[in-house]
PDB file of N, CA and C in Angstrom:
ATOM      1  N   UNK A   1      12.340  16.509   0.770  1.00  0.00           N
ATOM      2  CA  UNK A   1      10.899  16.313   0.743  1.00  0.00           C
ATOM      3  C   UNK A   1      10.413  16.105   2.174  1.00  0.00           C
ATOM      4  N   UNK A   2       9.198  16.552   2.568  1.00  0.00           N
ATOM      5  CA  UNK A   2       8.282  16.658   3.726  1.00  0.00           C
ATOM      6  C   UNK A   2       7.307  16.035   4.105  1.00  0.00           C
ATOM      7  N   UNK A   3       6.839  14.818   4.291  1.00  0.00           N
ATOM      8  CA  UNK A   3       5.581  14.157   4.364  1.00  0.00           C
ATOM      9  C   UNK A   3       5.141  14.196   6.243  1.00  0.00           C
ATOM     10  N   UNK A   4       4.217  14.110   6.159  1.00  0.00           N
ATOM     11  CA  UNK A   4       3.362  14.341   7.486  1.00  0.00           C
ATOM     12  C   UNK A   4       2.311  12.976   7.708  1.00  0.00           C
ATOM     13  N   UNK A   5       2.752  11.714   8.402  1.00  0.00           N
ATOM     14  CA  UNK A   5       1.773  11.111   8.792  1.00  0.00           C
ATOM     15  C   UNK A   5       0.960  10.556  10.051  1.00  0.00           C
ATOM     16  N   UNK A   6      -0.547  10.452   9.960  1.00  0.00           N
ATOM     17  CA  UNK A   6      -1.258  11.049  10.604  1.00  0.00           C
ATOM     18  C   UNK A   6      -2.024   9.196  11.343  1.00  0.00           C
ATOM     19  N   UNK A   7      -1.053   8.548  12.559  1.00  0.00           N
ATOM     20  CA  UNK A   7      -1.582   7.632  12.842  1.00  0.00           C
ATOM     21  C   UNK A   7      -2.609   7.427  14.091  1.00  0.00           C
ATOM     22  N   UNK A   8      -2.976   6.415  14.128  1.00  0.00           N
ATOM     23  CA  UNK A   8      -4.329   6.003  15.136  1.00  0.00           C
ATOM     24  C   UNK A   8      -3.843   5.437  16.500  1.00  0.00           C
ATOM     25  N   UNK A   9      -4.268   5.212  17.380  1.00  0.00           N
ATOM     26  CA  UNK A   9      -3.607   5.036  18.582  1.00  0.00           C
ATOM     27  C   UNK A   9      -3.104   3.794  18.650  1.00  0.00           C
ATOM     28  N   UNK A  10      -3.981   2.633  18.166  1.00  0.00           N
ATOM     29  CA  UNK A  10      -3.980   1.107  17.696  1.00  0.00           C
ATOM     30  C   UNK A  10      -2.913   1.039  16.507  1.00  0.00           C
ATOM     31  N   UNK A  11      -2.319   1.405  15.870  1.00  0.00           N
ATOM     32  CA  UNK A  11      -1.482   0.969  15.055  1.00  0.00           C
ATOM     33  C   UNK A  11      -0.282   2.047  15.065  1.00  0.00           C
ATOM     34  N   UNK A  12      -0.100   2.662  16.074  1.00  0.00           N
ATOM     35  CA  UNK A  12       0.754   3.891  16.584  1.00  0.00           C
ATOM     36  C   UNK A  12       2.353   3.032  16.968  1.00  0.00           C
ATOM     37  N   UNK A  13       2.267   1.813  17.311  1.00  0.00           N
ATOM     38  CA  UNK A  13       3.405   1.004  17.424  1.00  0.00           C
ATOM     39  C   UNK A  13       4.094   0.060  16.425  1.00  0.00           C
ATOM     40  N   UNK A  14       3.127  -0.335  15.685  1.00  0.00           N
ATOM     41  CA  UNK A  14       3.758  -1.399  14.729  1.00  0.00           C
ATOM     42  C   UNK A  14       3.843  -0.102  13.538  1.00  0.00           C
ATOM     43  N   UNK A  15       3.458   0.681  13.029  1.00  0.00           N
ATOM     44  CA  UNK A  15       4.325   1.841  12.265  1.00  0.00           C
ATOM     45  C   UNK A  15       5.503   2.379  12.900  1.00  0.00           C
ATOM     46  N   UNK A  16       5.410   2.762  13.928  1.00  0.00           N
ATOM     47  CA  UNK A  16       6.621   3.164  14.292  1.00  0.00           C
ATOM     48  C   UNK A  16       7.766   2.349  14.389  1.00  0.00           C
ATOM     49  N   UNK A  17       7.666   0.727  14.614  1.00  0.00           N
ATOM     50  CA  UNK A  17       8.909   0.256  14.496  1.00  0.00           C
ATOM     51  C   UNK A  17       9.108  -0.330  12.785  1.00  0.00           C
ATOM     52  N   UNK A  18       8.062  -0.819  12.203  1.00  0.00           N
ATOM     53  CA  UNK A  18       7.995  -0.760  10.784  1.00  0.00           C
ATOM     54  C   UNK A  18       9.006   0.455  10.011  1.00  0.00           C
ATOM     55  N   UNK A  19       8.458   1.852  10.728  1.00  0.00           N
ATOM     56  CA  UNK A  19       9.173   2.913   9.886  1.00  0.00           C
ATOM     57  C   UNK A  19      10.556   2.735  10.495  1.00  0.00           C
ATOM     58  N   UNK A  20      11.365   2.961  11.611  1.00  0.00           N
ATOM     59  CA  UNK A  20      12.435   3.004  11.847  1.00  0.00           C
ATOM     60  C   UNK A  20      13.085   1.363  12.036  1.00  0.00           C
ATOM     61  N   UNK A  21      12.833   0.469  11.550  1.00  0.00           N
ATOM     62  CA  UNK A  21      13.726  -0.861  11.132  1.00  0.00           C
ATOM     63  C   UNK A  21      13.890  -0.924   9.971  1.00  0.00           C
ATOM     64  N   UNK A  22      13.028  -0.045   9.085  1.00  0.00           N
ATOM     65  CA  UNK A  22      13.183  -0.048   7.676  1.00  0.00           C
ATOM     66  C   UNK A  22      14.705   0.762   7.062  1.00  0.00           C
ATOM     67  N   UNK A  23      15.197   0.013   6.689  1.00  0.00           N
ATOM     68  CA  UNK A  23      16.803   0.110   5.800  1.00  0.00           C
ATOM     69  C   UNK A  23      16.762   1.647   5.211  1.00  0.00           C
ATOM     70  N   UNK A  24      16.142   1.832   4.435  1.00  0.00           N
ATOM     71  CA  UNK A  24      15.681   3.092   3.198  1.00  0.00           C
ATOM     72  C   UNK A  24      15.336   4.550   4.298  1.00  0.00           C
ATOM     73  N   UNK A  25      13.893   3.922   5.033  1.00  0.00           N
ATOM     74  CA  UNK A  25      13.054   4.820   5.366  1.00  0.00           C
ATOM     75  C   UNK A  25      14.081   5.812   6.720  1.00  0.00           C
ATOM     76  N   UNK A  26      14.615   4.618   7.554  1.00  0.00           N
ATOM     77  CA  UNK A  26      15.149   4.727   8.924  1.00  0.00           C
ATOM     78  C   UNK A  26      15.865   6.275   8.775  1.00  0.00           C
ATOM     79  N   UNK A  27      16.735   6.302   7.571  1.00  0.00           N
ATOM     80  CA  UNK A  27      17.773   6.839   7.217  1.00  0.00           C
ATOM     81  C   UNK A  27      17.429   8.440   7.301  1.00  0.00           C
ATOM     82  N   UNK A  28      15.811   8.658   6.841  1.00  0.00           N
ATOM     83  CA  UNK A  28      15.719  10.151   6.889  1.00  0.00           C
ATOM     84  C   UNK A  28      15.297  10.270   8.536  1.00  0.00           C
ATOM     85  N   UNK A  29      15.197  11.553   8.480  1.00  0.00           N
ATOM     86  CA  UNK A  29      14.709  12.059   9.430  1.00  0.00           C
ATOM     87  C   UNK A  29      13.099  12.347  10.023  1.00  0.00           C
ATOM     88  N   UNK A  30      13.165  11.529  11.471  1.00  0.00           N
ATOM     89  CA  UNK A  30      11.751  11.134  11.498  1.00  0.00           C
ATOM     90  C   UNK A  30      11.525  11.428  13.044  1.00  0.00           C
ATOM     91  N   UNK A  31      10.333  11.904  13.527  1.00  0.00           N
ATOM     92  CA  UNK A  31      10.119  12.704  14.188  1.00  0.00           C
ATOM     93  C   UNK A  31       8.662  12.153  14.463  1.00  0.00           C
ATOM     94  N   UNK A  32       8.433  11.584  15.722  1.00  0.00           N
ATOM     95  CA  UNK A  32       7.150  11.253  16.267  1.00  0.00           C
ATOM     96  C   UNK A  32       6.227  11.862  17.354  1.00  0.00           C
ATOM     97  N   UNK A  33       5.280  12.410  17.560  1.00  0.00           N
ATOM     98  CA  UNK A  33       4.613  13.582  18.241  1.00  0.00           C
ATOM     99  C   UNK A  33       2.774  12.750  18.351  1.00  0.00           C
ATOM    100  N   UNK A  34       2.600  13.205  19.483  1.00  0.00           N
ATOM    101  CA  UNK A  34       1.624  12.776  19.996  1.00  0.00           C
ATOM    102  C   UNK A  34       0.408  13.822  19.544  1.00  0.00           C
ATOM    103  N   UNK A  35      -0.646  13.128  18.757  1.00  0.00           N
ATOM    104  CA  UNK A  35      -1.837  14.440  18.333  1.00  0.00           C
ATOM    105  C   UNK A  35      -1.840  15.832  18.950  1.00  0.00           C
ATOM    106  N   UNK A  36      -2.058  14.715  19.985  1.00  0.00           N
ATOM    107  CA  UNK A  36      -2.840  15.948  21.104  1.00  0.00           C
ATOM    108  C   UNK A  36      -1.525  17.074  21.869  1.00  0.00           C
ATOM    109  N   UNK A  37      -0.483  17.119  21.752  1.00  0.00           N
ATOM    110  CA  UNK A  37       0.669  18.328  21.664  1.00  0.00           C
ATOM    111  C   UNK A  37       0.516  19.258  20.375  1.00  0.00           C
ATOM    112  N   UNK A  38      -0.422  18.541  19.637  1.00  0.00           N
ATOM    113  CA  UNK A  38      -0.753  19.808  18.386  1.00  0.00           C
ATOM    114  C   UNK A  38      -1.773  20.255  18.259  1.00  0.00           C
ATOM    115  N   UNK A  39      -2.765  20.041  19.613  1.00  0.00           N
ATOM    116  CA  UNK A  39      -4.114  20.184  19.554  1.00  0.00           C
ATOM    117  C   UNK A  39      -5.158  19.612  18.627  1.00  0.00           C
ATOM    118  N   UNK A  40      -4.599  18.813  18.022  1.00  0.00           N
ATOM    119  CA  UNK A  40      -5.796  17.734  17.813  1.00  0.00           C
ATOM    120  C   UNK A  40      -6.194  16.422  18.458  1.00  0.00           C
ATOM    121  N   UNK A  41      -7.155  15.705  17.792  1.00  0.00           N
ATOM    122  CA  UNK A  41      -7.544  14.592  18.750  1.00  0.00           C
ATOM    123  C   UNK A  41      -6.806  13.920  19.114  1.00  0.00           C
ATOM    124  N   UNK A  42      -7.133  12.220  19.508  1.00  0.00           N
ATOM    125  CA  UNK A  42      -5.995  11.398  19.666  1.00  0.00           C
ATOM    126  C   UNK A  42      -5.266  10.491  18.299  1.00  0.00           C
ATOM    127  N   UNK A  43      -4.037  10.055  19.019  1.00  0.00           N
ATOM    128  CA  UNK A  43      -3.551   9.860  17.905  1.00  0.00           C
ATOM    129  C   UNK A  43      -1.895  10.157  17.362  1.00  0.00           C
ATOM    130  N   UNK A  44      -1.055   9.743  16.477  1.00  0.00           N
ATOM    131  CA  UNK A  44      -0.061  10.521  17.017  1.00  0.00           C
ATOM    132  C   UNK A  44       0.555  10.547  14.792  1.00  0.00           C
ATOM    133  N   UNK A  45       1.557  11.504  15.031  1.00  0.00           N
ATOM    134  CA  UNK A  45       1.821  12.235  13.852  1.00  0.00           C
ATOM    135  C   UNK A  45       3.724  11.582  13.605  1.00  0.00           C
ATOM    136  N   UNK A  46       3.846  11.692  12.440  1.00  0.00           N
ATOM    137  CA  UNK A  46       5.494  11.314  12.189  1.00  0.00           C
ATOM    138  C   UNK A  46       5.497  12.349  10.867  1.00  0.00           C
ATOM    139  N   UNK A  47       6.708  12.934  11.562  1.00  0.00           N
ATOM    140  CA  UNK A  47       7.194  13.967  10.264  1.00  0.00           C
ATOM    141  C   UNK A  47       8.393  13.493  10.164  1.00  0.00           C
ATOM    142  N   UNK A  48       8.229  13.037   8.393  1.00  0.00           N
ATOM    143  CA  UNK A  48       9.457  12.543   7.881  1.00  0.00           C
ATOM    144  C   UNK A  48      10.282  13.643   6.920  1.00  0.00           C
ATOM    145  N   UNK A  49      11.593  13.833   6.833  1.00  0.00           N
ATOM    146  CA  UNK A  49      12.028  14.662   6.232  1.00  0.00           C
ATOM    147  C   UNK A  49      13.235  14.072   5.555  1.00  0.00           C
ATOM    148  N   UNK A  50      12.985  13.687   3.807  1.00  0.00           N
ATOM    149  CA  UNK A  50      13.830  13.168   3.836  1.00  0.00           C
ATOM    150  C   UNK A  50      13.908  13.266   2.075  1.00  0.00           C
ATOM    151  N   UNK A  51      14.795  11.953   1.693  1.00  0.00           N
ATOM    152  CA  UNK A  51      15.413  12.077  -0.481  1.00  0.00           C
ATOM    153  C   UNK A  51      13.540  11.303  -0.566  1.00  0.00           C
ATOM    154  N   UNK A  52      13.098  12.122  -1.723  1.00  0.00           N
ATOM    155  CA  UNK A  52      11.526  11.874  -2.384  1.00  0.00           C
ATOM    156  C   UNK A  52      11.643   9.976  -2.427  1.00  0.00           C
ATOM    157  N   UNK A  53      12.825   9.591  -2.407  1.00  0.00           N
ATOM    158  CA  UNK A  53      13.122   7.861  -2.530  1.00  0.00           C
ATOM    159  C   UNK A  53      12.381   7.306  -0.612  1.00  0.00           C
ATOM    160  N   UNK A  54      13.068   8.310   0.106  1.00  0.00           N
ATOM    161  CA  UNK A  54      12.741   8.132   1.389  1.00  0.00           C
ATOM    162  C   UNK A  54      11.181   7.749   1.580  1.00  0.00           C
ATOM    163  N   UNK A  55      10.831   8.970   1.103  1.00  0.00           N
ATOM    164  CA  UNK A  55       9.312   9.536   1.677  1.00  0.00           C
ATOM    165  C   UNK A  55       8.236   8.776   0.552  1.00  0.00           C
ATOM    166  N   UNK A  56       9.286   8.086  -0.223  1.00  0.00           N
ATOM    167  CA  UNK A  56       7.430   7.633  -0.978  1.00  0.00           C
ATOM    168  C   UNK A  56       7.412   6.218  -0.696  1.00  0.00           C
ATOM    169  N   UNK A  57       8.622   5.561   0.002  1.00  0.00           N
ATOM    170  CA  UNK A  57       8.822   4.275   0.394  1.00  0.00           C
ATOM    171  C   UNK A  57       7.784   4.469   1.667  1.00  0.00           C
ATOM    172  N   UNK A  58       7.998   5.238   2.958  1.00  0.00           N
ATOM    173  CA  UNK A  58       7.179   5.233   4.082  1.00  0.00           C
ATOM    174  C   UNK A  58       5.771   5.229   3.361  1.00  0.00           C
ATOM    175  N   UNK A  59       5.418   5.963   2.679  1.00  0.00           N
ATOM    176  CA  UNK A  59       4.060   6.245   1.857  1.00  0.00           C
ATOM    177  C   UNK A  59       3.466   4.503   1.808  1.00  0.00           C
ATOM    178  N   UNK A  60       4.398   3.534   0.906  1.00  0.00           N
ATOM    179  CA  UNK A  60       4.297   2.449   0.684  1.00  0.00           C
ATOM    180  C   UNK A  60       3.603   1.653   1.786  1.00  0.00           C
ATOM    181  N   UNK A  61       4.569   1.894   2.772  1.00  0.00           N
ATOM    182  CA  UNK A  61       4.598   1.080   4.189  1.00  0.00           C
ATOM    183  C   UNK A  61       3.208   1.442   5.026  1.00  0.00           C
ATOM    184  N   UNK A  62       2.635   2.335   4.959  1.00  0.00           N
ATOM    185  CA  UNK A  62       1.236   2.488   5.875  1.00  0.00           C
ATOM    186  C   UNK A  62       0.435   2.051   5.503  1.00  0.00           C
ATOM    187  N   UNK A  63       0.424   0.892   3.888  1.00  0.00           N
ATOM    188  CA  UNK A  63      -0.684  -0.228   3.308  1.00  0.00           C
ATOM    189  C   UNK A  63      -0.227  -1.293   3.402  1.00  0.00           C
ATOM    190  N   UNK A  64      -0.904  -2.388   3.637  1.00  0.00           N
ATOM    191  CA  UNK A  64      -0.520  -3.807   3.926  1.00  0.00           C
ATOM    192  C   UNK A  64      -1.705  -4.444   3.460  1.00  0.00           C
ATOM    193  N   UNK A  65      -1.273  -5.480   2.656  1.00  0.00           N
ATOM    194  CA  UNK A  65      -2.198  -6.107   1.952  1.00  0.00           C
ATOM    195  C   UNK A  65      -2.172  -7.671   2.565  1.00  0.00           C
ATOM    196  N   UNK A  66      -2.995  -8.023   2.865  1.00  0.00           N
ATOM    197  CA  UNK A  66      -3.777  -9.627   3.677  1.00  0.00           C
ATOM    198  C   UNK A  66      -3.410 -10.211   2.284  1.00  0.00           C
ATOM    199  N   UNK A  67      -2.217 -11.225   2.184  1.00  0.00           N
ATOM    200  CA  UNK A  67      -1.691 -12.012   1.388  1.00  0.00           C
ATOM    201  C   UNK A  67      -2.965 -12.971   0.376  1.00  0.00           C
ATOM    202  N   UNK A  68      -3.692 -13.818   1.373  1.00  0.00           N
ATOM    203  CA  UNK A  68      -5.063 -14.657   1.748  1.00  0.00           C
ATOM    204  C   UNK A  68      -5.951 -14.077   1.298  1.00  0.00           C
ATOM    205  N   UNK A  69      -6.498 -13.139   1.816  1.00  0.00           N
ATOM    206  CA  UNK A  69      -7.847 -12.261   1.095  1.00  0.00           C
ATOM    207  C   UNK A  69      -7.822 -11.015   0.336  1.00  0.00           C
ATOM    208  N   UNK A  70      -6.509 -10.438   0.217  1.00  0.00           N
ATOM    209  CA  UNK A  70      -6.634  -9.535  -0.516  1.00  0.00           C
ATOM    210  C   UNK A  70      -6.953  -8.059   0.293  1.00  0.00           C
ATOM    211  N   UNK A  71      -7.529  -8.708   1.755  1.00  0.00           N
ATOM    212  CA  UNK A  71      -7.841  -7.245   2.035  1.00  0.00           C
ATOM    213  C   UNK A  71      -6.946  -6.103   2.247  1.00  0.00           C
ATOM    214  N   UNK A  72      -6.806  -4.852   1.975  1.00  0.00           N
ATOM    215  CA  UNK A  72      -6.151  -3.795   2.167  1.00  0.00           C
ATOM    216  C   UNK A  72      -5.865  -3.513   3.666  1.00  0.00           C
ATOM    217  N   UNK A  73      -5.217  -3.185   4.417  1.00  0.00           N
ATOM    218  CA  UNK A  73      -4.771  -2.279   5.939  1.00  0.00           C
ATOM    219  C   UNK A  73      -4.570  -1.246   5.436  1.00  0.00           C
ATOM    220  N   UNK A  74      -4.653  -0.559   6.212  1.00  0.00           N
ATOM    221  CA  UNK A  74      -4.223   1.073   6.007  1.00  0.00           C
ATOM    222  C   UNK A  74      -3.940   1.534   7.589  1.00  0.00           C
ATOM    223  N   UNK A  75      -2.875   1.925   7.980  1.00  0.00           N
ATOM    224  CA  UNK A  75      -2.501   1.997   9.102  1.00  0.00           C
ATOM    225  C   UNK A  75      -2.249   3.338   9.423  1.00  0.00           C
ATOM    226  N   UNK A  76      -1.690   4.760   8.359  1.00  0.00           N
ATOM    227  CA  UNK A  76      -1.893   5.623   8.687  1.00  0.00           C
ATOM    228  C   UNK A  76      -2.317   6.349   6.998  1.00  0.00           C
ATOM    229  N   UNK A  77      -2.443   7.755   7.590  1.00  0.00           N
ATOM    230  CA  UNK A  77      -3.062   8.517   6.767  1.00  0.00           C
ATOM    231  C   UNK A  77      -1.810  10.007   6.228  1.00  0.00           C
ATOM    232  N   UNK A  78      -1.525  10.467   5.199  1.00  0.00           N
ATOM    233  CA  UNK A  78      -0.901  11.642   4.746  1.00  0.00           C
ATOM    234  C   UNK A  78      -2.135  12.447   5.105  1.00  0.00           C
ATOM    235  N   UNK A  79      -1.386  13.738   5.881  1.00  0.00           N
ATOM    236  CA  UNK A  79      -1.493  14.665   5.902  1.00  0.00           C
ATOM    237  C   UNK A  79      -0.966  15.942   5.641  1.00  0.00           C
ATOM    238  N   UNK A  80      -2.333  16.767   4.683  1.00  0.00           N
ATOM    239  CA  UNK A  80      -1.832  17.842   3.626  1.00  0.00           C
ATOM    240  C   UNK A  80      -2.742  19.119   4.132  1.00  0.00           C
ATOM    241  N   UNK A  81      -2.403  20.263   3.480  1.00  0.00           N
ATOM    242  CA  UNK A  81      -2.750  21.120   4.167  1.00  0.00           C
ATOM    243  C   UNK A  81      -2.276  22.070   5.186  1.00  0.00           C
ATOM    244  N   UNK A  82      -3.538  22.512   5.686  1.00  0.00           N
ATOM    245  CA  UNK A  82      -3.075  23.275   6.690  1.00  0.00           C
ATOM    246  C   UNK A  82      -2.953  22.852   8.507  1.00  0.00           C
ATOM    247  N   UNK A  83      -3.048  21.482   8.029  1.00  0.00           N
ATOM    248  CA  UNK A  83      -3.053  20.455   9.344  1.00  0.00           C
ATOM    249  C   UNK A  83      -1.143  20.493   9.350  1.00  0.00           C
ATOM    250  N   UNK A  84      -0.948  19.757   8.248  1.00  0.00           N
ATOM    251  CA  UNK A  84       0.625  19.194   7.890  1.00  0.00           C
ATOM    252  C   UNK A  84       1.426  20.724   8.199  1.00  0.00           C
ATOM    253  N   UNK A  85       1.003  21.830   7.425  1.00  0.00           N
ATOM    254  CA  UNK A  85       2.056  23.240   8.454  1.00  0.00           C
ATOM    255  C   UNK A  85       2.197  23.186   9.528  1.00  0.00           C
ATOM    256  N   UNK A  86       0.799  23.231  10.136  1.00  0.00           N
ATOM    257  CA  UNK A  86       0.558  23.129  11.501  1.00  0.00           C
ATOM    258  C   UNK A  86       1.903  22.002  12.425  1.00  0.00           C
ATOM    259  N   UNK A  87       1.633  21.018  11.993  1.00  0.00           N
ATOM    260  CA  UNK A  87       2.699  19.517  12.607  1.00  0.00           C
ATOM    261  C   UNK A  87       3.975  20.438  12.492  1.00  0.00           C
ATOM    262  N   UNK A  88       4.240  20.342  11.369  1.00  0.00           N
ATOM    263  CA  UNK A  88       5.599  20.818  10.985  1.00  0.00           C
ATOM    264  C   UNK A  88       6.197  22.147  11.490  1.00  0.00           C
ATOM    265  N   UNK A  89       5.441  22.908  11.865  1.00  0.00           N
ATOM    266  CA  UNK A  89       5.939  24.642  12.512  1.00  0.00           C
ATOM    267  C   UNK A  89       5.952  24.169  13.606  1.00  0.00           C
ATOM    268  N   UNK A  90       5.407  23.289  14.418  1.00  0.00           N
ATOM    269  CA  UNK A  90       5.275  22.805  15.756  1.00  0.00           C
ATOM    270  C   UNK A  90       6.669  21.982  15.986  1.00  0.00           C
ATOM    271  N   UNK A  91       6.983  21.277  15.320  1.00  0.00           N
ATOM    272  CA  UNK A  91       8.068  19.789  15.793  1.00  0.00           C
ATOM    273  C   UNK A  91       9.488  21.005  15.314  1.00  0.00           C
ATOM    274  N   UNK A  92       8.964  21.752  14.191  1.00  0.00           N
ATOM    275  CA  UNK A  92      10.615  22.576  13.960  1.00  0.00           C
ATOM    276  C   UNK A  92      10.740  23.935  14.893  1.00  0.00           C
ATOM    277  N   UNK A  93       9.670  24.415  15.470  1.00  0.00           N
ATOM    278  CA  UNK A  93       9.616  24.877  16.350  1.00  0.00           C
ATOM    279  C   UNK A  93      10.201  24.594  17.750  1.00  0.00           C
ATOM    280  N   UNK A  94       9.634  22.924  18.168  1.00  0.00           N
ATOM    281  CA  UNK A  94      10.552  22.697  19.478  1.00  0.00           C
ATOM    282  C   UNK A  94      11.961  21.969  19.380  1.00  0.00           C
ATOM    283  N   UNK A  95      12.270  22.170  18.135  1.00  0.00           N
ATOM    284  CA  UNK A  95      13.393  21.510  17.338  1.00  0.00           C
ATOM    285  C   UNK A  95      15.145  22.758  17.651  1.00  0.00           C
ATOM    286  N   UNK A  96      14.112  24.178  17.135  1.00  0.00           N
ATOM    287  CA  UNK A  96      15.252  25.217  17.081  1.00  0.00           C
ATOM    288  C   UNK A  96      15.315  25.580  19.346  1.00  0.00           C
ATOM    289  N   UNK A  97      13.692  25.286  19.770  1.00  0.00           N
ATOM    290  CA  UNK A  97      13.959  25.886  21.255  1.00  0.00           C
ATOM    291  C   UNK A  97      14.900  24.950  21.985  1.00  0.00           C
ATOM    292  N   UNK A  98      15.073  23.473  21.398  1.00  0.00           N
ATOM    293  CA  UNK A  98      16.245  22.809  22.045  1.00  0.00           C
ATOM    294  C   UNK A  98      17.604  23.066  21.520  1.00  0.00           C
ATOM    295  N   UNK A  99      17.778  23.644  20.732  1.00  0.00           N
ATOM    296  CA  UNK A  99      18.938  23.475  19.482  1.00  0.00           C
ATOM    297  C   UNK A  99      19.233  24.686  20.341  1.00  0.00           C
ATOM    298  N   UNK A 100      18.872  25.674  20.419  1.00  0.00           N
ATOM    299  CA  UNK A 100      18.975  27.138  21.179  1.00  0.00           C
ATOM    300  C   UNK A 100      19.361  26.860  22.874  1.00  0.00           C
ATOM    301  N   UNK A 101      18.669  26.405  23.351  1.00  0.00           N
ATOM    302  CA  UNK A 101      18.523  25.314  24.842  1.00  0.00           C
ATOM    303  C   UNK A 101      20.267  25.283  24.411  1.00  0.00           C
ATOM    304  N   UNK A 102      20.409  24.087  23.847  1.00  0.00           N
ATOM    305  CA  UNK A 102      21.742  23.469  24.320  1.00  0.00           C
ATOM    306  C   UNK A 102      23.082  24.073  23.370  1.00  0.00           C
ATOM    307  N   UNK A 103      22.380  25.043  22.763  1.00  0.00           N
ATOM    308  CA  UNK A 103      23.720  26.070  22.365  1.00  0.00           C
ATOM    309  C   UNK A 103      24.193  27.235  23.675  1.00  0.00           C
ATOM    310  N   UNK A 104      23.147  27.695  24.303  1.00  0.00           N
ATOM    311  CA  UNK A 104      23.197  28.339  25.669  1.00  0.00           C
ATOM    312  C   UNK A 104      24.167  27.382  26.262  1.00  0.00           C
ATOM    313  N   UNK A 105      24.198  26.074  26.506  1.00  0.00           N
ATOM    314  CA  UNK A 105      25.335  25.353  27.567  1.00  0.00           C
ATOM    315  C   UNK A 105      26.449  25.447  27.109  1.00  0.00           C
ATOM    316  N   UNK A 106      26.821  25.318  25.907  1.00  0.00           N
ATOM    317  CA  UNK A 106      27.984  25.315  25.379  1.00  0.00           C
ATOM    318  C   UNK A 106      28.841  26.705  24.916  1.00  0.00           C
ATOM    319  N   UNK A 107      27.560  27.494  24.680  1.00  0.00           N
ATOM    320  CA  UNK A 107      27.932  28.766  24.111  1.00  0.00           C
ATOM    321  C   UNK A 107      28.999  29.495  24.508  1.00  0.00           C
TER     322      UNK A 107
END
């Protein structure tokens, strides 16, 4: 499974160590990219690739609920569409030009 999420510049750090200290989540494969290398605004993107157990736990993790008041956080956003191809042809894109890169050294 493939999820694409779509964070804010202000909460671009405490997701990112949230997602990779997490036991479950850490485990798939996760991939962090700055908006604006995909030509959109600011902001930055995590493509997770991982068991549907993986990806709906991270899902979990970008809401945080204020114990005290109840209020909701929402720290990042799924992205679907033709935004989420976009991320994803991009990060597996510079994924195969390094994979290619460092098969040339060894080759």
């Amino acid at each position: 499974m493939e999820i694409v999420l779509k964070m804010k510049m202000d909460s671009y750090e405490k997701m990112k160590n949230k997602l990779l200290k997490d036991d479950l989540v850490s485990r798939a494969s996760m991939t962090f990219k700055e908006a604006k290398s995909v030509g959109q605004s600011e902001g930055y993107y995590c493509y997770i690739s991982g068991t549907e157990e993986q990806c709906r736990k991270a899902l979990e993790m970008i809401r945080e609920r204020n114990p005290k008041t109840g209020e909701e956080f929402v720290y990042a956003e799924e992205v679907s569409g033709k935004e989420k191809e976009k991320v994803i042809e991009k990060i597996k894109g510079e994924e195969e030009k390094a994979s290619e890169a460092f098969g040339g050294i060894f080759g």
